[in-house]
C-alpha atoms as a PDB file:
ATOM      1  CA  UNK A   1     -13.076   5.654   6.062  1.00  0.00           C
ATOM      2  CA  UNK A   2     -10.038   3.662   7.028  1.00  0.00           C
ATOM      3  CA  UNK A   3      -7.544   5.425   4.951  1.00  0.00           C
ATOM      4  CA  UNK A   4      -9.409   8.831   5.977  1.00  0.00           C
ATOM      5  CA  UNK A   5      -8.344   7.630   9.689  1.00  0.00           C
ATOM      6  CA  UNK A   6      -5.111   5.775   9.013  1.00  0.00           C
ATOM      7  CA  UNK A   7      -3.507   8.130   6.552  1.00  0.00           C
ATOM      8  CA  UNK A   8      -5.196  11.391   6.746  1.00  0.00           C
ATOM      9  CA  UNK A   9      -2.701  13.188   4.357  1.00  0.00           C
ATOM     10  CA  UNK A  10      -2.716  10.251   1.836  1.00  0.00           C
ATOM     11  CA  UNK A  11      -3.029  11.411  -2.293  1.00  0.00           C
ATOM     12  CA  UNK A  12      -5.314   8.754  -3.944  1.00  0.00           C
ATOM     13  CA  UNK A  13      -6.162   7.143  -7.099  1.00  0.00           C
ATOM     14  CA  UNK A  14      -9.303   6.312  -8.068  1.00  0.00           C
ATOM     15  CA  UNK A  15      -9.429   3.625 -10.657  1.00  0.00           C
ATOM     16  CA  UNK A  16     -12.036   3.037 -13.125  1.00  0.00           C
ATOM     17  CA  UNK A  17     -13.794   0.362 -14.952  1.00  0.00           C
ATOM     18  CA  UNK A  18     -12.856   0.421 -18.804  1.00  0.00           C
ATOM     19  CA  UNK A  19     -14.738  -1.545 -21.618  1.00  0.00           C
ATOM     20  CA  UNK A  20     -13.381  -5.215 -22.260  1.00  0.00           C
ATOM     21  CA  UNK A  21     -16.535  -6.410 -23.763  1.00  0.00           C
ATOM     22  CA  UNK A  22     -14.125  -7.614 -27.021  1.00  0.00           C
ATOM     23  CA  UNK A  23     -10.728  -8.471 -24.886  1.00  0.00           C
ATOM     24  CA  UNK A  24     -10.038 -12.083 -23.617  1.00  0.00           C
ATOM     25  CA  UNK A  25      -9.681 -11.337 -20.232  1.00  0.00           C
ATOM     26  CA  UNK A  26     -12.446  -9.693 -18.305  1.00  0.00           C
ATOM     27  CA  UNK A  27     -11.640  -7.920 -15.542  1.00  0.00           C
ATOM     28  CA  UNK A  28     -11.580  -4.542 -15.662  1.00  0.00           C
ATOM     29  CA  UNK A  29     -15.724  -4.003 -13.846  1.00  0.00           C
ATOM     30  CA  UNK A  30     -13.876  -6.229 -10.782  1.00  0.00           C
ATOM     31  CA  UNK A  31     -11.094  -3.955 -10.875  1.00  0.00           C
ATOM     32  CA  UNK A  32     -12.586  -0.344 -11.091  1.00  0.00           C
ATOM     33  CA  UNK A  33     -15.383   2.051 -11.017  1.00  0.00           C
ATOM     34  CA  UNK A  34     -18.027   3.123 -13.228  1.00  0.00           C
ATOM     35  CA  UNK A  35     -18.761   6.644 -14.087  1.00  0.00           C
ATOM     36  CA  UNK A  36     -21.888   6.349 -11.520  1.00  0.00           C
ATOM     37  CA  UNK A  37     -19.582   4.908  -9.045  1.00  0.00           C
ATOM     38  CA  UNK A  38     -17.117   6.936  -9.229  1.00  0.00           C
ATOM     39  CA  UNK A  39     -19.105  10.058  -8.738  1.00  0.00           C
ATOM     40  CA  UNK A  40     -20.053   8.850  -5.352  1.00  0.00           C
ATOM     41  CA  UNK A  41     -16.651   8.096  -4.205  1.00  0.00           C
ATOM     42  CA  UNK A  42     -15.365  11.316  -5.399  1.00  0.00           C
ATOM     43  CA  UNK A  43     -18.340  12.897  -2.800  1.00  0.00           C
ATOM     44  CA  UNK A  44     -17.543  10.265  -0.050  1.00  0.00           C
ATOM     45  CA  UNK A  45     -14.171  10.929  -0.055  1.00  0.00           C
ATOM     46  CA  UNK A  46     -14.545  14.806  -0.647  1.00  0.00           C
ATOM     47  CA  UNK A  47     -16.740  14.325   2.619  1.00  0.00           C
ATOM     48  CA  UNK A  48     -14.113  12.753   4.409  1.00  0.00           C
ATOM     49  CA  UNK A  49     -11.565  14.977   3.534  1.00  0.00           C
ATOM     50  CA  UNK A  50      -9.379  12.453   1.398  1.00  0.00           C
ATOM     51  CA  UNK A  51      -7.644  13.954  -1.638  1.00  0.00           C
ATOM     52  CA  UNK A  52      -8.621  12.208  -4.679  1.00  0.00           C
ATOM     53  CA  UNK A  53      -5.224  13.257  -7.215  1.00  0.00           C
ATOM     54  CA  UNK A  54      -5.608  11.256 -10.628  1.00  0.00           C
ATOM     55  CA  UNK A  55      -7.543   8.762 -11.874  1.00  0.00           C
ATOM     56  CA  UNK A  56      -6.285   5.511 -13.207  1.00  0.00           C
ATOM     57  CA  UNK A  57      -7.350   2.788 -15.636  1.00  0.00           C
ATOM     58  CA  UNK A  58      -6.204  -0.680 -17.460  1.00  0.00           C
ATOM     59  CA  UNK A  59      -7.376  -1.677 -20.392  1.00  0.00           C
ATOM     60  CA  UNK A  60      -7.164  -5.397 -19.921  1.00  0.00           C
ATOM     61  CA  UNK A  61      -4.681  -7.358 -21.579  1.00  0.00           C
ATOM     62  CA  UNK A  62      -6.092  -9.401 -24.531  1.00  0.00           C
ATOM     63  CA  UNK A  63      -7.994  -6.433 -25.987  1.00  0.00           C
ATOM     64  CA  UNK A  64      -8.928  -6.140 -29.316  1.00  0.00           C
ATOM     65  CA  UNK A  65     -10.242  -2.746 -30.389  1.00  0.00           C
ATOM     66  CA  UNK A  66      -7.817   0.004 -29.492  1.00  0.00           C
ATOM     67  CA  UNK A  67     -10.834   2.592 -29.300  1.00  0.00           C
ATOM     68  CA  UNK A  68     -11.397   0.493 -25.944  1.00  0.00           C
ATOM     69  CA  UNK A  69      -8.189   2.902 -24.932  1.00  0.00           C
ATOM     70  CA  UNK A  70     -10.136   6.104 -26.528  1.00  0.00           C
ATOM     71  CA  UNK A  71     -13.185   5.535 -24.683  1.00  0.00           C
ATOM     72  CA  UNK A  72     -11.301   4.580 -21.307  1.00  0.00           C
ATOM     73  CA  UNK A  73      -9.099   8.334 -21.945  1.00  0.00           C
ATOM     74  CA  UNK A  74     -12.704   9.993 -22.317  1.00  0.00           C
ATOM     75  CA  UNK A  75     -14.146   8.443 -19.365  1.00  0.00           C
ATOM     76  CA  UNK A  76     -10.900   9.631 -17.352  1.00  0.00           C
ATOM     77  CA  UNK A  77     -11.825  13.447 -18.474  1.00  0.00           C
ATOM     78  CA  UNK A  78     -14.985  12.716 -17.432  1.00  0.00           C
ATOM     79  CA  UNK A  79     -14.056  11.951 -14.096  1.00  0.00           C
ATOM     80  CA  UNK A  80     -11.750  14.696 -13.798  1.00  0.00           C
ATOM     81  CA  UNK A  81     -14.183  16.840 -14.832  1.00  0.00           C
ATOM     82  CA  UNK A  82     -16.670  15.246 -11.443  1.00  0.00           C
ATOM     83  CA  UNK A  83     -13.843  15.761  -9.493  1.00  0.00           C
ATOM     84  CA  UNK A  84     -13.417  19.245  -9.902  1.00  0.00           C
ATOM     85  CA  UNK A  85     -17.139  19.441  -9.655  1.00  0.00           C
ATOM     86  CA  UNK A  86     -16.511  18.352  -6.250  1.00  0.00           C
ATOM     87  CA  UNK A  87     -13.690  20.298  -5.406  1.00  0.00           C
ATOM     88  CA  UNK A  88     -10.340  18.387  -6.260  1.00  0.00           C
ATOM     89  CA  UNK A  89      -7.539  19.413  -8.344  1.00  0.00           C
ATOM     90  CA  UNK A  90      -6.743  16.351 -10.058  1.00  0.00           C
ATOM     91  CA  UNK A  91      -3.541  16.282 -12.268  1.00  0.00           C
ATOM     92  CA  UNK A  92      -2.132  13.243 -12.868  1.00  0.00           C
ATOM     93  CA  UNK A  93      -3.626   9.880 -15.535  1.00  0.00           C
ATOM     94  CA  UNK A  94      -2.368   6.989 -15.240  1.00  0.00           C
ATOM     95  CA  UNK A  95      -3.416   4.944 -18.309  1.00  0.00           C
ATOM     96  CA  UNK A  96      -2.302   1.638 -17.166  1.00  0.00           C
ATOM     97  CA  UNK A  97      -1.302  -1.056 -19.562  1.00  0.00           C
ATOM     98  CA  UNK A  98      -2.650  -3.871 -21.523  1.00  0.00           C
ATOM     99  CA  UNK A  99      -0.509  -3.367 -24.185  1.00  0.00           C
ATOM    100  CA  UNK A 100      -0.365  -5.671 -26.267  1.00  0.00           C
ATOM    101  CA  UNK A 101       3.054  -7.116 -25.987  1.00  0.00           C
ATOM    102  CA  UNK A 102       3.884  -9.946 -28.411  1.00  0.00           C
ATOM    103  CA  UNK A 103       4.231 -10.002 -32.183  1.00  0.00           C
ATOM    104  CA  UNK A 104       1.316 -12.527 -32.566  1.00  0.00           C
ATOM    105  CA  UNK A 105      -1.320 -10.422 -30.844  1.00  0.00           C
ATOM    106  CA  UNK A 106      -4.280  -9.093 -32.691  1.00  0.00           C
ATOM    107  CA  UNK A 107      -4.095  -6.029 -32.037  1.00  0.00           C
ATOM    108  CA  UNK A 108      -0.487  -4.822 -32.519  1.00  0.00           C
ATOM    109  CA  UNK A 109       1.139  -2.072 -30.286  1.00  0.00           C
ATOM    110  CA  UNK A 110       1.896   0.532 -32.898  1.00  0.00           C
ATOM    111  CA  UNK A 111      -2.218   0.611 -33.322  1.00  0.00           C
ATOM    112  CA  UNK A 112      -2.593   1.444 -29.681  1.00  0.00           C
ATOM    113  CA  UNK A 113       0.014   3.692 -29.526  1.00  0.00           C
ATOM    114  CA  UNK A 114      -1.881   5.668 -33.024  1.00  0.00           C
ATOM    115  CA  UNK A 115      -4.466   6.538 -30.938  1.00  0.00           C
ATOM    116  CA  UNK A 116      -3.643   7.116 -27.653  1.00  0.00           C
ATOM    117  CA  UNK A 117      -1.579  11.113 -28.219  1.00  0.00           C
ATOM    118  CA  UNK A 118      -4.255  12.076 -30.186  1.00  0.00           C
ATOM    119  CA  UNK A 119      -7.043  11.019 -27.599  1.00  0.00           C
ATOM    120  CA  UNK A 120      -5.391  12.882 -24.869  1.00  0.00           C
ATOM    121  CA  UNK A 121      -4.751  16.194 -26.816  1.00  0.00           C
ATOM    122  CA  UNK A 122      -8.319  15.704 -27.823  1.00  0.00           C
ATOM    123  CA  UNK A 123     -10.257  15.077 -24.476  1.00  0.00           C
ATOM    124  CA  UNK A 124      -7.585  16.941 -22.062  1.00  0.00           C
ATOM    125  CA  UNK A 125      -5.779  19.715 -24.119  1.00  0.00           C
ATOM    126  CA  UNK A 126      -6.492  22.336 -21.909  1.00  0.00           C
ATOM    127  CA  UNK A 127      -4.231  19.848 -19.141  1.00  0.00           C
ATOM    128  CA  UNK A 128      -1.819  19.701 -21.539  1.00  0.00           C
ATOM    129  CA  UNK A 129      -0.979  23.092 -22.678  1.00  0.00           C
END
């Protein structure tokens, strides 16, 4: 309600909770919504007028399984798809980071990188086009 007061005209991102049941750090349920969640704060802020643009994620740093990025690019579509349920016209991902960024990682960049294209031509392709 405060940024529906403070910044009427404001675009916002809503963030959401990814997987990091196999990554070092976990964060990412402190940091962001769940698909329930985020449902209800697409209405609330639908109510309130606030215009909900793109939806965000990170898959935390530390990760192991680069499906953890497939499954967080899914979830995304699947809140786009509840936003424009709602009413929004939401056009923008942001997939965050958590890249793995040294060469002794387990997971290695060039394997996150593999599956990330073919995720979003898979799940948004209609966006993309």
């Amino acid at each position: 309600m405060e940024v529906a007061r403070a910044h009427p005209k404001a675009k916002l991102v809503l963030r959401i909770a990814t997987d990091d049941s196999n990554a070092v750090c976990r964060l990412s349920v402190k940091f962001g919504a769940t698909l329930k969640t985020s449902r209800l704060l697409l209405e609330r802020a639908k109510e309130l007028n606030i215009d909900v643009i793109s939806v965000s994620f990170h898959v935390v740093s530390g990760c192991t399984d680069p499906e953890a990025f497939v499954q967080a690019i899914s979830d995304a579509r699947c809140v786009f798809d509840m936003g424009a349920e709602v009413g929004f016209n939401m056009y923008l991902l942001d997939i965050g980071g958590g890249f793995p960024g040294s060469e002794d990682a387990k997971l290695k960049f060039e394997e996150v990188t593999s599956v990330i294209n073919p995720a979003l031509d898979r799940v948004f392709h209609q966006i993309r086009e």
